[in-house]
C-alpha atoms as a PDB file:
ATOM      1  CA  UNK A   1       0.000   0.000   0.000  1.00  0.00           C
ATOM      2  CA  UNK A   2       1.078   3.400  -0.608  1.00  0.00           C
ATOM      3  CA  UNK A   3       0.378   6.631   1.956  1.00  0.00           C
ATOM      4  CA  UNK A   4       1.204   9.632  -1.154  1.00  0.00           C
ATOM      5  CA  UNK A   5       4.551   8.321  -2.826  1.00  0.00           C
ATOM      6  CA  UNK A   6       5.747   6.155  -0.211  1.00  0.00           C
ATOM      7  CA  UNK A   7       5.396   2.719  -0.519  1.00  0.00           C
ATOM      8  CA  UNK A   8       4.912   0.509   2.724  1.00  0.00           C
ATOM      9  CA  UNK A   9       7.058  -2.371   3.255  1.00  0.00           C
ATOM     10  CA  UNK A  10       5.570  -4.941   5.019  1.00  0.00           C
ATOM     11  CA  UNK A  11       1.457  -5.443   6.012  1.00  0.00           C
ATOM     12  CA  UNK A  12       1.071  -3.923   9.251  1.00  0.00           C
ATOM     13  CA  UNK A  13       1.355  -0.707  11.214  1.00  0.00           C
ATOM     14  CA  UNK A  14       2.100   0.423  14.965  1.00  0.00           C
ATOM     15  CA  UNK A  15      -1.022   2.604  15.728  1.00  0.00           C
ATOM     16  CA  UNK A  16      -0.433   5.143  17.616  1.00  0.00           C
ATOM     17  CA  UNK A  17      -0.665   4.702  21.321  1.00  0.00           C
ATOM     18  CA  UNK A  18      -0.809   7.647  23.859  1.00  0.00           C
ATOM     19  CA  UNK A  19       2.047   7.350  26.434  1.00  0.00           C
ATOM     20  CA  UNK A  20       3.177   4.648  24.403  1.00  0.00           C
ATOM     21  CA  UNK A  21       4.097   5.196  21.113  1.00  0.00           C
ATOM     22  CA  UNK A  22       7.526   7.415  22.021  1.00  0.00           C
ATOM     23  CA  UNK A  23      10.867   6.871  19.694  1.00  0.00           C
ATOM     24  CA  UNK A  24      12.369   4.162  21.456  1.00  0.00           C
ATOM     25  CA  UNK A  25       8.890   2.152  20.841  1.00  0.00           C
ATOM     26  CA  UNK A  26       8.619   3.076  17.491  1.00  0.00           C
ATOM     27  CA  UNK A  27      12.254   2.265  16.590  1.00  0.00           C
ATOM     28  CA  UNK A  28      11.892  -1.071  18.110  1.00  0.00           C
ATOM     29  CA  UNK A  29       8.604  -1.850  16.053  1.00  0.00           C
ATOM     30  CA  UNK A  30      10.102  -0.552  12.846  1.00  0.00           C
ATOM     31  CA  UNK A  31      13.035  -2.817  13.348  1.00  0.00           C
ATOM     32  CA  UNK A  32      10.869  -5.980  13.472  1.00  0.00           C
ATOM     33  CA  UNK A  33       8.974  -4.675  10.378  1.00  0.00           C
ATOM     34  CA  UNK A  34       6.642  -2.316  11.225  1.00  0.00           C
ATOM     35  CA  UNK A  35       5.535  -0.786   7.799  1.00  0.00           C
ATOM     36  CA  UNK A  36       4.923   2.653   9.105  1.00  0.00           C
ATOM     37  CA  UNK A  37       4.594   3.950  12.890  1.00  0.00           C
ATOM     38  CA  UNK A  38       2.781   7.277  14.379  1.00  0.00           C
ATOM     39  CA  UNK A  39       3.439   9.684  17.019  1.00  0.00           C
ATOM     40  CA  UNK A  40       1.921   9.762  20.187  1.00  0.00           C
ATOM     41  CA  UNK A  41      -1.451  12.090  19.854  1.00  0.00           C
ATOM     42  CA  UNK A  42      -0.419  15.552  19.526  1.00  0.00           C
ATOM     43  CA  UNK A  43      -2.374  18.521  20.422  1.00  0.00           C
ATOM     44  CA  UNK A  44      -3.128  21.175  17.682  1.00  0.00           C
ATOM     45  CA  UNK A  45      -3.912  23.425  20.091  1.00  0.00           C
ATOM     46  CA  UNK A  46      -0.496  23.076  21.849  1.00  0.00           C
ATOM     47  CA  UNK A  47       1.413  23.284  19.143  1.00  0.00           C
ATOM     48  CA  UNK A  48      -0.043  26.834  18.459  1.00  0.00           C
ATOM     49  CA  UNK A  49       0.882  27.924  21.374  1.00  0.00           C
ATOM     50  CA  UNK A  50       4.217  26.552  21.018  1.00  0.00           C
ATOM     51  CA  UNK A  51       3.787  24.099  23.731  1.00  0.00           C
ATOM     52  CA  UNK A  52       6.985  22.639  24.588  1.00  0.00           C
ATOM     53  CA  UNK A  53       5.578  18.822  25.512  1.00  0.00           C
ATOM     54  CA  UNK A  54       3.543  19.167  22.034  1.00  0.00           C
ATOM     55  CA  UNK A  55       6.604  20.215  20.131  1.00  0.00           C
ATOM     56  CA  UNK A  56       8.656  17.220  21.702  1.00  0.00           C
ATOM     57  CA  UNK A  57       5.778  14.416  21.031  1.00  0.00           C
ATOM     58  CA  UNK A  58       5.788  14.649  17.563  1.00  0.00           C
ATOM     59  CA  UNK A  59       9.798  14.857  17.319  1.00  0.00           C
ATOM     60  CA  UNK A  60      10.475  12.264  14.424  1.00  0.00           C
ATOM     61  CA  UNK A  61      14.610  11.005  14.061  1.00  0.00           C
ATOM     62  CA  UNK A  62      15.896   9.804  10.845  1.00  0.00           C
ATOM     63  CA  UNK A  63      15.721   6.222  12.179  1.00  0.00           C
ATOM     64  CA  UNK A  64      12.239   6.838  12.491  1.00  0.00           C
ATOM     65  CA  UNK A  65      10.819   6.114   8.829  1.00  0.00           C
ATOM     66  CA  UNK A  66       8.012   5.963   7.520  1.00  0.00           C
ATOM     67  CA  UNK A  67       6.280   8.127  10.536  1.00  0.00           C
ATOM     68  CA  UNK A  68       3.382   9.658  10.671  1.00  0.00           C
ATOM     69  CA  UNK A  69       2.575  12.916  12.966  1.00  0.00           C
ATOM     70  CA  UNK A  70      -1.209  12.287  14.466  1.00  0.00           C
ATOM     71  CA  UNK A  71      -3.088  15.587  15.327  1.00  0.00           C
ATOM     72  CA  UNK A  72      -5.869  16.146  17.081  1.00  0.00           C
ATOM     73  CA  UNK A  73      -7.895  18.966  17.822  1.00  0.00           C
ATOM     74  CA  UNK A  74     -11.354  20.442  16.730  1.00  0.00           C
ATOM     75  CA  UNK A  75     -10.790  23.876  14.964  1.00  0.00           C
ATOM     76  CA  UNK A  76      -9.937  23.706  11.437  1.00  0.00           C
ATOM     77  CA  UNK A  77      -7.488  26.821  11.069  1.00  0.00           C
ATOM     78  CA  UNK A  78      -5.512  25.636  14.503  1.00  0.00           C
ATOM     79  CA  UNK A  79      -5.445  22.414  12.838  1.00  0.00           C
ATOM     80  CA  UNK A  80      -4.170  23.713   9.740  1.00  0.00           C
ATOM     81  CA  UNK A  81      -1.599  25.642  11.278  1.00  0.00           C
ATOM     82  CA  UNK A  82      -0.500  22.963  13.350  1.00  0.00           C
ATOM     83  CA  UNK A  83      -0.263  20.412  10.063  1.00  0.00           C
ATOM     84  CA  UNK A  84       1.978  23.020   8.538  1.00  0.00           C
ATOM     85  CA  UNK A  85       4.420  22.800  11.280  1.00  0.00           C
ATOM     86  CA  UNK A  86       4.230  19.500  11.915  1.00  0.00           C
ATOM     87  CA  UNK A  87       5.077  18.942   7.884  1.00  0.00           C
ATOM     88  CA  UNK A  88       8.671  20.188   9.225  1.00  0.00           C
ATOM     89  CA  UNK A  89       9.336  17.028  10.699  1.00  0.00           C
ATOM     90  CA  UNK A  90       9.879  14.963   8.107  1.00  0.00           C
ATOM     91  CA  UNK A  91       6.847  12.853   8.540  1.00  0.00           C
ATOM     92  CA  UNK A  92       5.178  11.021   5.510  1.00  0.00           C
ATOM     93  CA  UNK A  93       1.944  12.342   6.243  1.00  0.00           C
ATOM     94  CA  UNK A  94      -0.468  13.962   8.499  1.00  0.00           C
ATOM     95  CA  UNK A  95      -3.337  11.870  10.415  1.00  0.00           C
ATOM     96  CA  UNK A  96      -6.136  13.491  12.041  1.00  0.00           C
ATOM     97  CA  UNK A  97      -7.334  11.916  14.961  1.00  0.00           C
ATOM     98  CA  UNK A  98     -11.009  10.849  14.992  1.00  0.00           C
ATOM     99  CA  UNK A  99     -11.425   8.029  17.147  1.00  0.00           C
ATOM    100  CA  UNK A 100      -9.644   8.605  20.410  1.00  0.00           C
ATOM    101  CA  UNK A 101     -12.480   7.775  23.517  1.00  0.00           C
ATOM    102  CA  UNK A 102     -10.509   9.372  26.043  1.00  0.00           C
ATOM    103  CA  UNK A 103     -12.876  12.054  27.878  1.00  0.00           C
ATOM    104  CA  UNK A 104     -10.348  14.377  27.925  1.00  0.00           C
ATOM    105  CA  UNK A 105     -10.154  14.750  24.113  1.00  0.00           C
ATOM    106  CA  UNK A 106     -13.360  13.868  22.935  1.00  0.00           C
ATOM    107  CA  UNK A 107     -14.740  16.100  26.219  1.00  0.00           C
ATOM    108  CA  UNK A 108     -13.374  19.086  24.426  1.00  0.00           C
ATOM    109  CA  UNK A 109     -14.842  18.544  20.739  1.00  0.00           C
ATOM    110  CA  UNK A 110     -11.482  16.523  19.356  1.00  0.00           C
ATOM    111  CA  UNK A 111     -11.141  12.628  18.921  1.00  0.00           C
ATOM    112  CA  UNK A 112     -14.525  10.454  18.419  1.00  0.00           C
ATOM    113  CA  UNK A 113     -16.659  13.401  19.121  1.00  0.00           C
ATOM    114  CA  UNK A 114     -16.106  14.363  15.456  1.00  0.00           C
ATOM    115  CA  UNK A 115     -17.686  10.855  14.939  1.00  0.00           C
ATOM    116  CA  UNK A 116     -20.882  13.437  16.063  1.00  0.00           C
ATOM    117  CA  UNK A 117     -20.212  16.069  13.664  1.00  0.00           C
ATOM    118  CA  UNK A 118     -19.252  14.763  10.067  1.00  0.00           C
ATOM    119  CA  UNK A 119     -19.108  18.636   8.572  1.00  0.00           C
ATOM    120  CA  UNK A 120     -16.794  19.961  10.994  1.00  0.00           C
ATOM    121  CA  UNK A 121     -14.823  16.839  10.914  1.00  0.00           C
ATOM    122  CA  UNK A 122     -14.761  17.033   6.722  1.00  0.00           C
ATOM    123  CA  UNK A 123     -13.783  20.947   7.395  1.00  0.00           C
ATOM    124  CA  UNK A 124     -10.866  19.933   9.209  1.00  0.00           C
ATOM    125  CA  UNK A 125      -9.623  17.416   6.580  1.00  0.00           C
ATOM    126  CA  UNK A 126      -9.777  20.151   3.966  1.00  0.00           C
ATOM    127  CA  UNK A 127      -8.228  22.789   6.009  1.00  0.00           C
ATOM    128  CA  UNK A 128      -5.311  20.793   6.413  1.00  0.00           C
ATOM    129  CA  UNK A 129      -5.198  19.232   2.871  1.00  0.00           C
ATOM    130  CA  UNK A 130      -4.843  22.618   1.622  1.00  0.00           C
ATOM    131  CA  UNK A 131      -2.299  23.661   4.308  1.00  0.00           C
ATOM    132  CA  UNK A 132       0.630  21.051   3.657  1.00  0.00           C
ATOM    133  CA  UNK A 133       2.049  19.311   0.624  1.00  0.00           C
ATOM    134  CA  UNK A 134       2.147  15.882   2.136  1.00  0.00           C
ATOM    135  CA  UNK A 135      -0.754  13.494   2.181  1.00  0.00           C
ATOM    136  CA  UNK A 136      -3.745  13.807   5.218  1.00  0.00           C
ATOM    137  CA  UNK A 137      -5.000  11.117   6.377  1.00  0.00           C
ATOM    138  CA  UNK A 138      -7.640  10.258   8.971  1.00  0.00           C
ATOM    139  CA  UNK A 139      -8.347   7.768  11.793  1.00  0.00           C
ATOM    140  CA  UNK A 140     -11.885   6.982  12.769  1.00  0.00           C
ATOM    141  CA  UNK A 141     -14.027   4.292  14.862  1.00  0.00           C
ATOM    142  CA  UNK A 142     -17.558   3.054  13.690  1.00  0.00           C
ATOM    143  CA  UNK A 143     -19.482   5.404  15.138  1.00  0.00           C
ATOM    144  CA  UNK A 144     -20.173   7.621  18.704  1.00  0.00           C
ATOM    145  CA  UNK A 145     -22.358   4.367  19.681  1.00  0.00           C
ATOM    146  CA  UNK A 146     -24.642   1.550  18.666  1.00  0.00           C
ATOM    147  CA  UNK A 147     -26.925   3.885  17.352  1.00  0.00           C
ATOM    148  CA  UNK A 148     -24.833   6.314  14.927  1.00  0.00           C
ATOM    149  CA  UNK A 149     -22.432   4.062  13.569  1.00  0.00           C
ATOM    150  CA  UNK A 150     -21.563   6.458  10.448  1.00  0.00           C
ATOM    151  CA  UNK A 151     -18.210   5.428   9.359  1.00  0.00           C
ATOM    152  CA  UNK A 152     -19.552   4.326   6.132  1.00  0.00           C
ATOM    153  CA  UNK A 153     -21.163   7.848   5.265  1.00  0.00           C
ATOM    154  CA  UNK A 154     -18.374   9.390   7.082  1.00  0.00           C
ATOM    155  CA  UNK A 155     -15.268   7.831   5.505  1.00  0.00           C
ATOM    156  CA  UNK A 156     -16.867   9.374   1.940  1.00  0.00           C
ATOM    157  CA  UNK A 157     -17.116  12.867   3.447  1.00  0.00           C
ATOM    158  CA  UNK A 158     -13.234  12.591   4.551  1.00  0.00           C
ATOM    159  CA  UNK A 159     -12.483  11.462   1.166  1.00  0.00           C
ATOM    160  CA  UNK A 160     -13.971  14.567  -0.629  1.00  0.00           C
ATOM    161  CA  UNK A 161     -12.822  16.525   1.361  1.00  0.00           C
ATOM    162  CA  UNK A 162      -9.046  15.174   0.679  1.00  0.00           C
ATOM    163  CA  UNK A 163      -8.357  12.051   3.153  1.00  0.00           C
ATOM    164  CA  UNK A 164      -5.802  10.300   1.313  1.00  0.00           C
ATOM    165  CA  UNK A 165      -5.958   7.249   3.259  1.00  0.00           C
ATOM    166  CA  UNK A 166      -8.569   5.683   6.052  1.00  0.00           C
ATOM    167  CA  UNK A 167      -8.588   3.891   9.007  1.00  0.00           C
ATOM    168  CA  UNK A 168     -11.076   2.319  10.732  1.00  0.00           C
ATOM    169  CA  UNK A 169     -11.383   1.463  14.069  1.00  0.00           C
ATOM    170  CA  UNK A 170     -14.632  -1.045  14.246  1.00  0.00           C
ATOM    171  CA  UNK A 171     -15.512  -0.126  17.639  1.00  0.00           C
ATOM    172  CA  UNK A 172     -17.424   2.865  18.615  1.00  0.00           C
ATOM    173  CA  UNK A 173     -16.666   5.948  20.587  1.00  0.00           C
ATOM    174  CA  UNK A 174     -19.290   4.209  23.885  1.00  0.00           C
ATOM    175  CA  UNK A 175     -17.236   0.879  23.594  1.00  0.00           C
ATOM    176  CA  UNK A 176     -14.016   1.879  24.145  1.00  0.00           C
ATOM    177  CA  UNK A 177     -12.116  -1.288  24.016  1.00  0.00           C
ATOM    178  CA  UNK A 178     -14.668  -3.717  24.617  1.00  0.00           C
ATOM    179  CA  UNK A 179     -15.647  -6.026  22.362  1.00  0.00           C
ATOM    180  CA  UNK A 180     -16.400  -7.036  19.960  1.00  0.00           C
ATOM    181  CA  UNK A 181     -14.922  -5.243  16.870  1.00  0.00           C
ATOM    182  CA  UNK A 182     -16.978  -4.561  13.876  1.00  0.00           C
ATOM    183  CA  UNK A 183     -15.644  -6.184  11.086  1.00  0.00           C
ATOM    184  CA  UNK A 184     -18.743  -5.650   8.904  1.00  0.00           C
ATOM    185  CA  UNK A 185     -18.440  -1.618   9.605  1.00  0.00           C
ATOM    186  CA  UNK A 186     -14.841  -1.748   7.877  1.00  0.00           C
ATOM    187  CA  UNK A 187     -15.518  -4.020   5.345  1.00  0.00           C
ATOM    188  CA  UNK A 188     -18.461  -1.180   4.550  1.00  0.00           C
ATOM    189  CA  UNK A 189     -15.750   1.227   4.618  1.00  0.00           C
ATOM    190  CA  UNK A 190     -14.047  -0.184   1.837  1.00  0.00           C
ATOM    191  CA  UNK A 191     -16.398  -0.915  -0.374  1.00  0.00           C
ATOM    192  CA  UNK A 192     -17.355   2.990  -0.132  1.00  0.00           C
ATOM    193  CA  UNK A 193     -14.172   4.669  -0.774  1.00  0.00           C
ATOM    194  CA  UNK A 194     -11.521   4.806  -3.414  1.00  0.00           C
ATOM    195  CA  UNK A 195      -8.781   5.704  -1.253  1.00  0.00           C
ATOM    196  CA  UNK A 196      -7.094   2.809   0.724  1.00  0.00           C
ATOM    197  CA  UNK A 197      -8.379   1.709   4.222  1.00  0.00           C
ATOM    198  CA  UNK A 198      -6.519   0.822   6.877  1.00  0.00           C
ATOM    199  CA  UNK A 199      -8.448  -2.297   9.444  1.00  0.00           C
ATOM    200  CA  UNK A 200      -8.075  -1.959  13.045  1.00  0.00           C
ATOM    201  CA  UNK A 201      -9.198  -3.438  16.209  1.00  0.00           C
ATOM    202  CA  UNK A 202      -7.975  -6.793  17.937  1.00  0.00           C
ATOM    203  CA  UNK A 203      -4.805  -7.846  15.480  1.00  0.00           C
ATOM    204  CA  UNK A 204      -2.674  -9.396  18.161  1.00  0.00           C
ATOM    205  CA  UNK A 205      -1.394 -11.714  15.880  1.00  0.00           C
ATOM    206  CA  UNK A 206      -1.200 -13.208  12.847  1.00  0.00           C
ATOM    207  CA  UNK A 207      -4.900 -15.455  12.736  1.00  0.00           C
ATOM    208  CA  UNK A 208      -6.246 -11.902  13.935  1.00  0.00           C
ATOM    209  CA  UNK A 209      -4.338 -10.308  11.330  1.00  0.00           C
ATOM    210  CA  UNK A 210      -5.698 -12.566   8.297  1.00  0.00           C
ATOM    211  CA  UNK A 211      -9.124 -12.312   9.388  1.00  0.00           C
ATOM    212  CA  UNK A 212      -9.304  -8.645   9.145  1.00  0.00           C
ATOM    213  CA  UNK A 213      -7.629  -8.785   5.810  1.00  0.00           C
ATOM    214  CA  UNK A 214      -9.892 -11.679   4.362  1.00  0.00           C
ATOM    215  CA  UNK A 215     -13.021 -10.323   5.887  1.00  0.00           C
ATOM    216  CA  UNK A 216     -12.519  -6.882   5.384  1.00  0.00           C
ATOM    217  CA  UNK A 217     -10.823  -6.856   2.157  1.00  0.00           C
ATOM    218  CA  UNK A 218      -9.034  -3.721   3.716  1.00  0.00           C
ATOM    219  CA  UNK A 219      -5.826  -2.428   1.893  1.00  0.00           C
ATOM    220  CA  UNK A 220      -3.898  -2.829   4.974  1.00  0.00           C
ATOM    221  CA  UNK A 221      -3.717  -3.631   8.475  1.00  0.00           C
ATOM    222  CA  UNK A 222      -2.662  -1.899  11.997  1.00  0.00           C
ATOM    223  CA  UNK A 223      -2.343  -2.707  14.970  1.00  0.00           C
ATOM    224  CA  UNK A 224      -1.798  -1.643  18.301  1.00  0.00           C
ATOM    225  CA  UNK A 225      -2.457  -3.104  21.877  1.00  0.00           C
ATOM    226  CA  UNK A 226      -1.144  -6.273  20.218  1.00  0.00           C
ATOM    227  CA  UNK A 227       2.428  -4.903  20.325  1.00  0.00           C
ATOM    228  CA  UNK A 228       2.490  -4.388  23.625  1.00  0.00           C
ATOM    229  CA  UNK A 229       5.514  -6.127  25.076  1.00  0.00           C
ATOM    230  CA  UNK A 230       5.813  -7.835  21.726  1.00  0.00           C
ATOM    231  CA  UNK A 231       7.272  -5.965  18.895  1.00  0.00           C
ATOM    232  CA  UNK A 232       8.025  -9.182  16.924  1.00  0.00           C
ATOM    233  CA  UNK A 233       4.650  -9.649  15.935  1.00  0.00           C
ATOM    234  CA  UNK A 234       5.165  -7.299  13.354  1.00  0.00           C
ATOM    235  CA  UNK A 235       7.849  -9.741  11.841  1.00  0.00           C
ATOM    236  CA  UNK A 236       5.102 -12.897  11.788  1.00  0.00           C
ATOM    237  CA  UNK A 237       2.843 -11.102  10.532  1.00  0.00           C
ATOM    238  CA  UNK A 238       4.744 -10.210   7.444  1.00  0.00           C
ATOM    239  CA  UNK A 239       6.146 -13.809   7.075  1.00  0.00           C
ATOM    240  CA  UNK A 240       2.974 -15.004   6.953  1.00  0.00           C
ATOM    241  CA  UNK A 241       1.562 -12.656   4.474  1.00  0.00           C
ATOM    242  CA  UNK A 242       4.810 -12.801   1.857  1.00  0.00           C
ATOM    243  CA  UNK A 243       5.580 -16.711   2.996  1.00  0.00           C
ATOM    244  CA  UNK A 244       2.829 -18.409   4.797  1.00  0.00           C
ATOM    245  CA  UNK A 245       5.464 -19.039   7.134  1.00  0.00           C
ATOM    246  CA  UNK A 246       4.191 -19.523  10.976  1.00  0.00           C
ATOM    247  CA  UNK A 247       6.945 -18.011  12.865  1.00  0.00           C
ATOM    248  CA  UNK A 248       7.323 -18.969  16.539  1.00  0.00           C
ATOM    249  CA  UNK A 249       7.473 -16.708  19.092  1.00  0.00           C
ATOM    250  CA  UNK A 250      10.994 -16.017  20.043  1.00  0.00           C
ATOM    251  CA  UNK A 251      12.403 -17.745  23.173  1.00  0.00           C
ATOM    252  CA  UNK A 252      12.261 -16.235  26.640  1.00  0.00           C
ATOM    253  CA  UNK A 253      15.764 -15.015  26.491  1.00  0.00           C
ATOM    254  CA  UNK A 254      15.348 -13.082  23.764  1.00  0.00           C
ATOM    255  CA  UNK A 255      12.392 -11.704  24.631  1.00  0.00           C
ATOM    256  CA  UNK A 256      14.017 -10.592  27.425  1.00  0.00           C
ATOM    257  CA  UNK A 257      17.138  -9.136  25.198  1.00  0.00           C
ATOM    258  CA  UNK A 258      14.753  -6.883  22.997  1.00  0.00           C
ATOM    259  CA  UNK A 259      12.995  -5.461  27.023  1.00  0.00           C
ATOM    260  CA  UNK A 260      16.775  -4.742  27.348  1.00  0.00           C
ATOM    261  CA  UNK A 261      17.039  -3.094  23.936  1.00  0.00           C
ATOM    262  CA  UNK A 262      14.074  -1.092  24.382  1.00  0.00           C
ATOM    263  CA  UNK A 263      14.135   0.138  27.651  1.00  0.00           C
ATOM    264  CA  UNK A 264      17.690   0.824  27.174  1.00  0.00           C
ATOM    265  CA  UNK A 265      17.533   3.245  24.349  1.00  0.00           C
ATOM    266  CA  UNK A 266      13.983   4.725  26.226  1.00  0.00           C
ATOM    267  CA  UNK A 267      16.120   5.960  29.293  1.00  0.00           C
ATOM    268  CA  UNK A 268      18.857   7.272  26.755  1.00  0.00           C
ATOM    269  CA  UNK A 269      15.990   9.606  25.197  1.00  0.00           C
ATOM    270  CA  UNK A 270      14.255  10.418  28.253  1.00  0.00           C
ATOM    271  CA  UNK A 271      16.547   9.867  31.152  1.00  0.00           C
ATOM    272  CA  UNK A 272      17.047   7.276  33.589  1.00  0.00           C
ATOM    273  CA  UNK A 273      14.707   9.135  35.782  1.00  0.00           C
ATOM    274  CA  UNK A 274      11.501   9.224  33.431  1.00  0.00           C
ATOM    275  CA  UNK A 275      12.957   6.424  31.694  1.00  0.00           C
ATOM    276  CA  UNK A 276      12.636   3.588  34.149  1.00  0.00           C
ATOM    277  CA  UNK A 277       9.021   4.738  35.277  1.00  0.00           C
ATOM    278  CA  UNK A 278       7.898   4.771  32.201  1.00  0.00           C
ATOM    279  CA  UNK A 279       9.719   1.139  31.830  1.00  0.00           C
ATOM    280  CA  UNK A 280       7.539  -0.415  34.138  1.00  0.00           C
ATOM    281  CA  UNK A 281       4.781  -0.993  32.367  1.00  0.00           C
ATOM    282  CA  UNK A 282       6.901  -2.306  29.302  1.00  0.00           C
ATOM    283  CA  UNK A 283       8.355  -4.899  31.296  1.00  0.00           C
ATOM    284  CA  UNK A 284       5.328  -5.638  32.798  1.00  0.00           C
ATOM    285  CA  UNK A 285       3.839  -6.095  28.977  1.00  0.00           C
ATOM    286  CA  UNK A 286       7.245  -8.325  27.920  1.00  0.00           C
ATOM    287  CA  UNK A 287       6.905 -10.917  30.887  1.00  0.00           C
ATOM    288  CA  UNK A 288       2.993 -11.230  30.640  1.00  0.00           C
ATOM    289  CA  UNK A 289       2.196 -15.088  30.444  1.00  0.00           C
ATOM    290  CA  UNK A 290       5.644 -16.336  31.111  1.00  0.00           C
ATOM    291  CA  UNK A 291       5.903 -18.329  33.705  1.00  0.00           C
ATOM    292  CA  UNK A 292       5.989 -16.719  37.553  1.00  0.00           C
ATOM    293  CA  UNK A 293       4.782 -13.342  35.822  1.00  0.00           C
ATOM    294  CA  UNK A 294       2.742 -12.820  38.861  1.00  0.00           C
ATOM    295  CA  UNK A 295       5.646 -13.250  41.800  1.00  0.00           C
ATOM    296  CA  UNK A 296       8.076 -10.523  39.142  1.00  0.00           C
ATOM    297  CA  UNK A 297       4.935  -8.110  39.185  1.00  0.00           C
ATOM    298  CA  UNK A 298       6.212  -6.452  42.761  1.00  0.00           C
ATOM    299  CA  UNK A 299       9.616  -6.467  41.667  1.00  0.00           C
ATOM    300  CA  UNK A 300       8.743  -4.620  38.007  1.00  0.00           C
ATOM    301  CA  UNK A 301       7.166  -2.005  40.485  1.00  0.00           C
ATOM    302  CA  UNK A 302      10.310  -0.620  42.132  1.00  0.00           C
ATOM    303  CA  UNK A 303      12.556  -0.715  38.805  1.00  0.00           C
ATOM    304  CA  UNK A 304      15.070   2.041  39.190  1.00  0.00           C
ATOM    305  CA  UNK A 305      17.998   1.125  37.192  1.00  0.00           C
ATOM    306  CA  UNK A 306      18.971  -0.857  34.057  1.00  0.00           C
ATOM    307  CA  UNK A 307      21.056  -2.981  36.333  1.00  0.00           C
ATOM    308  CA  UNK A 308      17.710  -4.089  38.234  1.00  0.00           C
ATOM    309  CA  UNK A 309      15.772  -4.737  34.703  1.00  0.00           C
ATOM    310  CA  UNK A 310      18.920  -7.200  33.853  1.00  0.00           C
ATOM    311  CA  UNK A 311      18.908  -8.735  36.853  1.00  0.00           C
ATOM    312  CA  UNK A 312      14.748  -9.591  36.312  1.00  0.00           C
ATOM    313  CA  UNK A 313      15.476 -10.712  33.033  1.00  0.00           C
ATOM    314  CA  UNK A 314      18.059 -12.908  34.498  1.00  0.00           C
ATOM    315  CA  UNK A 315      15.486 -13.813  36.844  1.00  0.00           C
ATOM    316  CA  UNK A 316      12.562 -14.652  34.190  1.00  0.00           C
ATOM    317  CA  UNK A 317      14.951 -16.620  32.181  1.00  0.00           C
ATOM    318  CA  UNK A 318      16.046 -18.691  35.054  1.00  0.00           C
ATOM    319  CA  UNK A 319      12.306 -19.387  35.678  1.00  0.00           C
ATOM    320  CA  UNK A 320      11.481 -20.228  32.369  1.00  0.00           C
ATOM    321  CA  UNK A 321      13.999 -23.241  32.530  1.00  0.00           C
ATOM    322  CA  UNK A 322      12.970 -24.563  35.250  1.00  0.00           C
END
């Protein structure tokens, strides 16, 4: 699939993920195949104010490529203006964000509450279509709840308006994360639009991952929670798409060698301080179902240093053996 001239390798994409998706993630992901990765949500708003935290989140590196720099926001001209700065970066394109749940976006007009307001959302598109040179493209969900789901009708506004690409989220705004996902919704998607549509919701692997495809018939496929802890997936799920190769998951140790990897080049980017906080949770996600993942739960909690995270993954791979 191709986002403008730029030509995705591989079949699957890191969504983005707030508090999540930072550079060491993404650099991790793209190593194991990721075909394209985005930047943590970034407020239009803040970056016309010149926000500092705003500026920094959608900070791309040249050994982050092909990126994406996901806005969100709900006023078309501070949306515009924020496109046009965020075209500085580098990225490949721009993605709006129409599908985020959180109350504190959608609260405010942004996110899935565009889901409730298909002109404003279609203003926004066109706004910033017309304010960079790089492709726009747009992420939505089914619908605010069971009882609007308007992606269909939606997704044709977005194109008109100049949404070069689509993805869908088949869950509405009410569901959250819940499921189930709403295959049927994105397969609709598809069959309305000319422009290529991204499928989203529940690939955690690659069963998930050919079931969205096949049922779909979606141009491509991203995924997000399924990465968690797991960057590798990215890799099976292109081996099975160019091979129909099953690829194993990797053994404990080296699960525990790319934790190590990651977390390692998150504290050189943000510190050891915010670094190993913010590793917690990661090595939380890396050691989930291994065996004694409960009893390393405590000790995950206090991490401080990288020497502490190598002596756990010492610790887990000891475990694993025995």
């Amino acid at each position: 699939m191709k986002i403008g001239n730029t030509e995705l390798k591989g079949f699957c994409s890191l969504a983005p993920m707030a508090g999540v998706t930072d550079r060491a993630f993404r650099e991790i992901c793209l190593s194991y195949g990721a075909s394209c990765v985005y930047t943590e949500m970034v407020s239009s708003k803040g970056l016309t104010m010149r926000d500092r935290k705003s500026d920094m989140l959608m900070t791309l590196t040249p050994g982050e490529s092909p990126a994406l720099v996901q806005l969100f926001g709900c006023e078309p001209q501070a949306m515009a203006l924020a496109a046009k700065k965020a075209e500085s970066t580098g990225c490949i394109a721009i993605d709006i964000n129409m599908g985020c749940p959180a109350p504190k976006v959608s609260g405010h007009g942004g996110g899935s509450a565009l889901m409730k307001d298909p002109e404003l959302a279609a203003r926004i598109v066109d706004a910033v279509a017309n304010a960079v040179d790089i492709p726009v493209t747009c992420k939505i969900r089914s619908g605010w709840d069971d009882g609007s789901v308007n992606a269909p009708e939606l997704a044709v506004m977005l194109e008109n308006a100049g949404a070069a690409v689509i993805t869908v989220h088949g869950r509405t705004r009410k569901q959250m994360y819940a499921p189930p996902v709403n295959y049927d919704v994105i397969k609709a998607v598809k069959e309305k639009v000319k422009v290529p549509v991204i499928g989203n919701g529940d690939v955690t692997d690659t069963v998930s991952a050919e079931h969205m495809y096949r049922y779909t018939g979606c141009d491509h496929i991203m995924m997000g929670r399924g990465a968690l802890g797991a960057p590798w997936k990215f890799e099976q799920i292109n081996a099975y798409f160019e091979r129909g190769e099953i690829l194993p998951d990797p053994p404990v140790e080296k699960k525990m060698s790319v934790m190590i990897e990651h977390i390692s080049h998150l504290c050189e980017y943000k510190g050891d301080y915010i670094g190993m906080r913010e590793a917690r949770k990661h090595a939380g996600w890396y050691i989930k179902g291994m065996r004694g993942a409960a009893s390393f739960r405590r000790e995950i909690g206090a991490l401080e240093t990288m020497d502490q995270l190598r002596a756990l993954a010492e610790s887990v791979i000891k475990t694993a053996e025995e």
